[in-house]
Protein backbone atom coordinates (compact mmCIF):
# COMPACT_ATOMS: atom_id res chain seq x y z
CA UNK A 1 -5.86 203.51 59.87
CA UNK A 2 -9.11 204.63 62.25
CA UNK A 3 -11.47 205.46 60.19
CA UNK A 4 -15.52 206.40 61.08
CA UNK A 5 -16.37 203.54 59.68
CA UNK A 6 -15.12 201.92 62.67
CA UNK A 7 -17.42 203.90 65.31
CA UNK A 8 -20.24 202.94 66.88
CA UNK A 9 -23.10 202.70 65.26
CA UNK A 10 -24.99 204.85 67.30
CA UNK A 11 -22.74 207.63 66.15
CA UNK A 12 -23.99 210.83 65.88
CA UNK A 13 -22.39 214.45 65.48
CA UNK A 14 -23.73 216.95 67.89
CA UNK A 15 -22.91 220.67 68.36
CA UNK A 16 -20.14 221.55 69.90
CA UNK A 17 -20.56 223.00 73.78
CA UNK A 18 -17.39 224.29 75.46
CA UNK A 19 -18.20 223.43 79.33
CA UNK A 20 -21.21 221.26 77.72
CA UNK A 21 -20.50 217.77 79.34
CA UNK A 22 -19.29 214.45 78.89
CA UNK A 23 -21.41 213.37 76.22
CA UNK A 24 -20.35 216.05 74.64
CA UNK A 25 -16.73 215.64 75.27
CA UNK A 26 -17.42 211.94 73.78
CA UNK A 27 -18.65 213.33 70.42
CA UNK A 28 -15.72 215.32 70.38
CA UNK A 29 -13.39 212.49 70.68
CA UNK A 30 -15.12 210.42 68.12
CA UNK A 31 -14.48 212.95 65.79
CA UNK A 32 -10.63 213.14 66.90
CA UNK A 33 -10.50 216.54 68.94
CA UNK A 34 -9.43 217.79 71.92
CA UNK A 35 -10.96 218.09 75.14
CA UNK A 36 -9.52 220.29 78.38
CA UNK A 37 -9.91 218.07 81.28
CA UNK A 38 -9.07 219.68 85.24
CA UNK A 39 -8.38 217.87 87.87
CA UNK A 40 -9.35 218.04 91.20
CA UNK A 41 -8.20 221.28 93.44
CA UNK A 42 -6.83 218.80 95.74
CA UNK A 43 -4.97 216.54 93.86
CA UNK A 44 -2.71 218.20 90.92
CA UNK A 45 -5.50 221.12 90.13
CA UNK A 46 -4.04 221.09 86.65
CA UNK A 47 -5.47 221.32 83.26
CA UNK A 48 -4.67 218.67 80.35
CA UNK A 49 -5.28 219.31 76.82
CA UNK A 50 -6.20 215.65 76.24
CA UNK A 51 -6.61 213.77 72.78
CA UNK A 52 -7.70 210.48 71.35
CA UNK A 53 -4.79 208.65 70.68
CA UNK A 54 -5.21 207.40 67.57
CA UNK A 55 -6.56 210.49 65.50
CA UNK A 56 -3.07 213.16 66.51
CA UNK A 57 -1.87 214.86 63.56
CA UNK A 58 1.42 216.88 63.40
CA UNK A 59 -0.56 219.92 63.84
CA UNK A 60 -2.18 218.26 66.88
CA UNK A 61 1.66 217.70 68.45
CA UNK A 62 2.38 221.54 67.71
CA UNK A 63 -0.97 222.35 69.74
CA UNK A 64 0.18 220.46 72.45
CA UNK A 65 4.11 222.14 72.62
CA UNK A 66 2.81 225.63 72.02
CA UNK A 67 -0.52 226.18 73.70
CA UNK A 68 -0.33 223.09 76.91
CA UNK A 69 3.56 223.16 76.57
CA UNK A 70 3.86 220.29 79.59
CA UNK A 71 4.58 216.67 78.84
CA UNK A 72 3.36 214.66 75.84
CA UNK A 73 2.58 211.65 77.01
CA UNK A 74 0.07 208.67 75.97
CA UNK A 75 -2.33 206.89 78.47
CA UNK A 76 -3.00 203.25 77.54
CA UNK A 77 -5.90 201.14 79.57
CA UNK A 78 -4.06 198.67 81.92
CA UNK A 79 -5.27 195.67 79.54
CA UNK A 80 -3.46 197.49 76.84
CA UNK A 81 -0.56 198.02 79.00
CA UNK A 82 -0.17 194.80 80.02
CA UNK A 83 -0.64 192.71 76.56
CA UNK A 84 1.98 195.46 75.50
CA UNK A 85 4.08 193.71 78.04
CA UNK A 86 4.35 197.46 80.02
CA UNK A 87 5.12 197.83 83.45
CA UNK A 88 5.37 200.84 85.70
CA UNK A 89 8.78 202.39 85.50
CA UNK A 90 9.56 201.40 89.05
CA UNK A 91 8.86 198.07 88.70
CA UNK A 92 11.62 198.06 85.60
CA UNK A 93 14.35 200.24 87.06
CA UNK A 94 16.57 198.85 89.57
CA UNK A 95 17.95 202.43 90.98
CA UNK A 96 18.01 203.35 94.51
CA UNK A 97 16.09 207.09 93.45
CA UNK A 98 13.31 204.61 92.45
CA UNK A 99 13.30 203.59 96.00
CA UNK A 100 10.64 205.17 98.53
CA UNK A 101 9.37 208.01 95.47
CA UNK A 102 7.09 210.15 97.70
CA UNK A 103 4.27 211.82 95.24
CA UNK A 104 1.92 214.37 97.37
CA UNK A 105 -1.02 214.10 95.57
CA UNK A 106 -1.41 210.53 94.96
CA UNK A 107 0.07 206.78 95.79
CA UNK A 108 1.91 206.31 92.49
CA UNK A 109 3.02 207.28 89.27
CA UNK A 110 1.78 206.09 86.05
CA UNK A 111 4.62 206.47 83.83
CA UNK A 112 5.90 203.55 82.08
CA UNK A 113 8.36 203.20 79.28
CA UNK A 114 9.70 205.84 76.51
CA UNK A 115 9.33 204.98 72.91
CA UNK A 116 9.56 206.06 69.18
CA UNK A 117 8.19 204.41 66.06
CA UNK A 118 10.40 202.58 64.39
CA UNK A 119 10.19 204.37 61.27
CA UNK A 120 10.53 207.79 62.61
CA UNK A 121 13.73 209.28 62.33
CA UNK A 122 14.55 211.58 65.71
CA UNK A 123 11.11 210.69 67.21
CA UNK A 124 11.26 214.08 68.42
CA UNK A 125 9.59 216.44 65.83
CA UNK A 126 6.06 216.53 65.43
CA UNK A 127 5.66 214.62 62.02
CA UNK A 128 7.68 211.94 64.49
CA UNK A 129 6.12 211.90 67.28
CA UNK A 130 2.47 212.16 65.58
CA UNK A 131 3.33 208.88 64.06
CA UNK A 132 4.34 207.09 67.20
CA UNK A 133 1.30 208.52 69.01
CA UNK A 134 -1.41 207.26 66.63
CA UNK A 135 0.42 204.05 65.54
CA UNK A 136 0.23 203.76 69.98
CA UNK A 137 -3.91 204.45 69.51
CA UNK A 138 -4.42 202.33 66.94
CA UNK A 139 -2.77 199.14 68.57
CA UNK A 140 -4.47 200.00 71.80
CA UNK A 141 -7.56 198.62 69.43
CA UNK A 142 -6.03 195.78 68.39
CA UNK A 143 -3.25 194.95 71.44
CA UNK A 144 -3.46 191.36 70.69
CA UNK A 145 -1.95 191.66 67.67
CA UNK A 146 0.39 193.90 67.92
CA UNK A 147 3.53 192.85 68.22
CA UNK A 148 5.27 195.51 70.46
CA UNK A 149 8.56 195.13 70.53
CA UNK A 150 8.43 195.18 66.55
CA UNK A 151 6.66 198.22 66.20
CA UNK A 152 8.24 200.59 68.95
CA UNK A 153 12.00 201.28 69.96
CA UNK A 154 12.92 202.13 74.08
CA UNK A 155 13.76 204.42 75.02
CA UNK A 156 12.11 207.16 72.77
CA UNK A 157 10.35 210.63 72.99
CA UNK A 158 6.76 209.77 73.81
CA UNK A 159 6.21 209.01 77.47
CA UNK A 160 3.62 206.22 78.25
CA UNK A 161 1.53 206.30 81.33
CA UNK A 162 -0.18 203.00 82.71
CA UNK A 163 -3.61 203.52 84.22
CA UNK A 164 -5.34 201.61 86.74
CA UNK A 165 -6.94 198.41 86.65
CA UNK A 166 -10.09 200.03 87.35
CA UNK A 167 -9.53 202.98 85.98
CA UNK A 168 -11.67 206.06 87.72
CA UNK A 169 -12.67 203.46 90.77
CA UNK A 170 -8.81 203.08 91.29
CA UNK A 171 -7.50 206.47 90.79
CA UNK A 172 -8.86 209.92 89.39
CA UNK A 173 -5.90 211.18 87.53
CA UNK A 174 -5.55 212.50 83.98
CA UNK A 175 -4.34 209.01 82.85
CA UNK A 176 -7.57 207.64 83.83
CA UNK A 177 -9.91 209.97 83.01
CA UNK A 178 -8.11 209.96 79.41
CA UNK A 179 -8.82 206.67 79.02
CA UNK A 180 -12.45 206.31 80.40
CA UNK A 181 -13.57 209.24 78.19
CA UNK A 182 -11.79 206.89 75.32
CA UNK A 183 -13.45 203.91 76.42
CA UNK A 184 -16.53 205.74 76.64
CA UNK A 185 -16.38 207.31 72.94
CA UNK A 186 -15.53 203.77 71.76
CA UNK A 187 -11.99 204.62 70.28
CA UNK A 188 -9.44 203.16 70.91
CA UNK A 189 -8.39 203.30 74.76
CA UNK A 190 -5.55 205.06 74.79
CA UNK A 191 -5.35 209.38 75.04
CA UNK A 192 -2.32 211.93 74.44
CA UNK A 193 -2.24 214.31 78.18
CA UNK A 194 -0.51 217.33 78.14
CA UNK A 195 -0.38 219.77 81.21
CA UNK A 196 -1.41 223.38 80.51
CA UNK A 197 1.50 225.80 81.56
CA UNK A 198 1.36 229.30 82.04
CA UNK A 199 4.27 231.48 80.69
CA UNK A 200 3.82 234.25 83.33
CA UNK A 201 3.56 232.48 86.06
CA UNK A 202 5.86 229.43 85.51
CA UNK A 203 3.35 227.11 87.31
CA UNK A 204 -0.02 225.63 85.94
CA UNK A 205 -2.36 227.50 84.02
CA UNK A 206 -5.47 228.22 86.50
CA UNK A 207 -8.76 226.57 85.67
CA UNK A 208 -10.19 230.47 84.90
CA UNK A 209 -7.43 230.50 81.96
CA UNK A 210 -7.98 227.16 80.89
CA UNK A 211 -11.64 227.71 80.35
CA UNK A 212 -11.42 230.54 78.50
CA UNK A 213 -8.48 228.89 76.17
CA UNK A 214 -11.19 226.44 75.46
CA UNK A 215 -14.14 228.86 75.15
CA UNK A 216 -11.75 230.84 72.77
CA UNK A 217 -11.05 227.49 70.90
CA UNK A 218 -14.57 225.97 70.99
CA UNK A 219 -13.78 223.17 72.82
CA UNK A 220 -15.04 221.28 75.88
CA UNK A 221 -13.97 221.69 79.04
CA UNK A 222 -14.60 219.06 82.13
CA UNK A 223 -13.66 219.13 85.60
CA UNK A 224 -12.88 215.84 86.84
CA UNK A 225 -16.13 215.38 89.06
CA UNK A 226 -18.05 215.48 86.17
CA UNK A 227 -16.43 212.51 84.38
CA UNK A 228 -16.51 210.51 88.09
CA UNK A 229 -19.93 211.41 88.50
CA UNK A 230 -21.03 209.75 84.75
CA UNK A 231 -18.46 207.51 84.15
CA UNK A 232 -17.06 206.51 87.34
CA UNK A 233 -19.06 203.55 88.15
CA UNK A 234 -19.99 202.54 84.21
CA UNK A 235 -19.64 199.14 82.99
């Protein structure tokens, strides 16, 4: 398992800052919490709950149903993706609805596959789907080695999205800013995204709502410029 050993050594805990900044939204993934992440107004203008992959508990999948309530899905770096053996879902399915997919806000989707853990049961309920997601992170840090097909069963209950080569310089959605806030924190490269819904309004919780979930919760929130702005063109 992921363990601090395995961090950086120029580790450090800092205070916590909701609204405080990357760097602080990298601490808070080394120490396996979640970060609130908005998109641009122009593209989805949602808000993720986002995780590092490899530290989700079953407590962390209940967070994610009850208070984002969208899709659980895990972001893997393309490298990741591809030793995996991953493609994008319309490369894989050979159905005419996969034919001409229009998408308003961007050129492509990320999704790939479906999969459980082989020893979960359903792969539906949280203990389940915990497993699958962390057993994902930690063979994102070892993808080499990991023999997927042996590990994980298609189709299952956790949705995998496939970021970009080039992650932010590619494309500026919540797969890839996921990821290069992983990469960043030296973690594994792979995060858990999860839109934040609003029960009222059945659409997306507004960015006002969002930041005061995360105020409430003491956690950091980001708007996407931010990350582009200090990560966006790192090595």
């Amino acid at each position: 398992m992921w363990s601090d050993s395995m961090l950086p050594d120029s580790y450090s805990y800092r205070q916590k800052d909701p609204d405080g900044g990357v760097e602080n939204a990298v601490e808070a993934f080394k120490r396996g919490e979640p970060v609130l992440i908005h998109d641009a107004a122009e593209r989805e203008n949602e808000v993720d709950l986002v995780y590092p992959a490899y530290a989700v508990t079953p407590s962390d999948v209940a967070r994610l149903r009850n208070d984002a309530g969208g899709l659980i899905c895990v972001a893997l770096a393309y490298d990741v993706a591809e030793a995996f053996g991953l493609s994008f879902i319309d490369e894989v399915i050979d159905h005419p609805a996969t034919t001409d997919t229009e998408i308003e806000y961007d050129d492509r989707s990320s999704f790939s596959l479906t999969v459980n853990h082989r020893e979960t049961f359903t792969g539906v309920v949280d203990n389940d789907r915990a497993l699958t997601i962390s057993a994902l992170g930690e063979a994102a840090q070892r993808p080499s080695e990991t023999e997927f097909a042996a590990e994980f069963d298609v189709p299952g209950h956790v949705h995998l999205l496939k970021a970009a080569p080039n992650l932010l310089e590619d494309r500026q959605g919540h797969t890839e800013l996921g990821v290069a806030l992983a990469e960043r924190a030296g973690v594994p490269p792979a995060a858990v995204v999860c839109e934040m819904l609003d029960d009222e309004t059945g659409g997306a919780l507004s960015r006002t709502n969002a930041a005061s979930y995360a105020a409430d919760n003491d956690f950091v929130f980001l708007d996407e410029s931010t990350i582009i702005d200090e990560l966006g063109t790192a090595d």
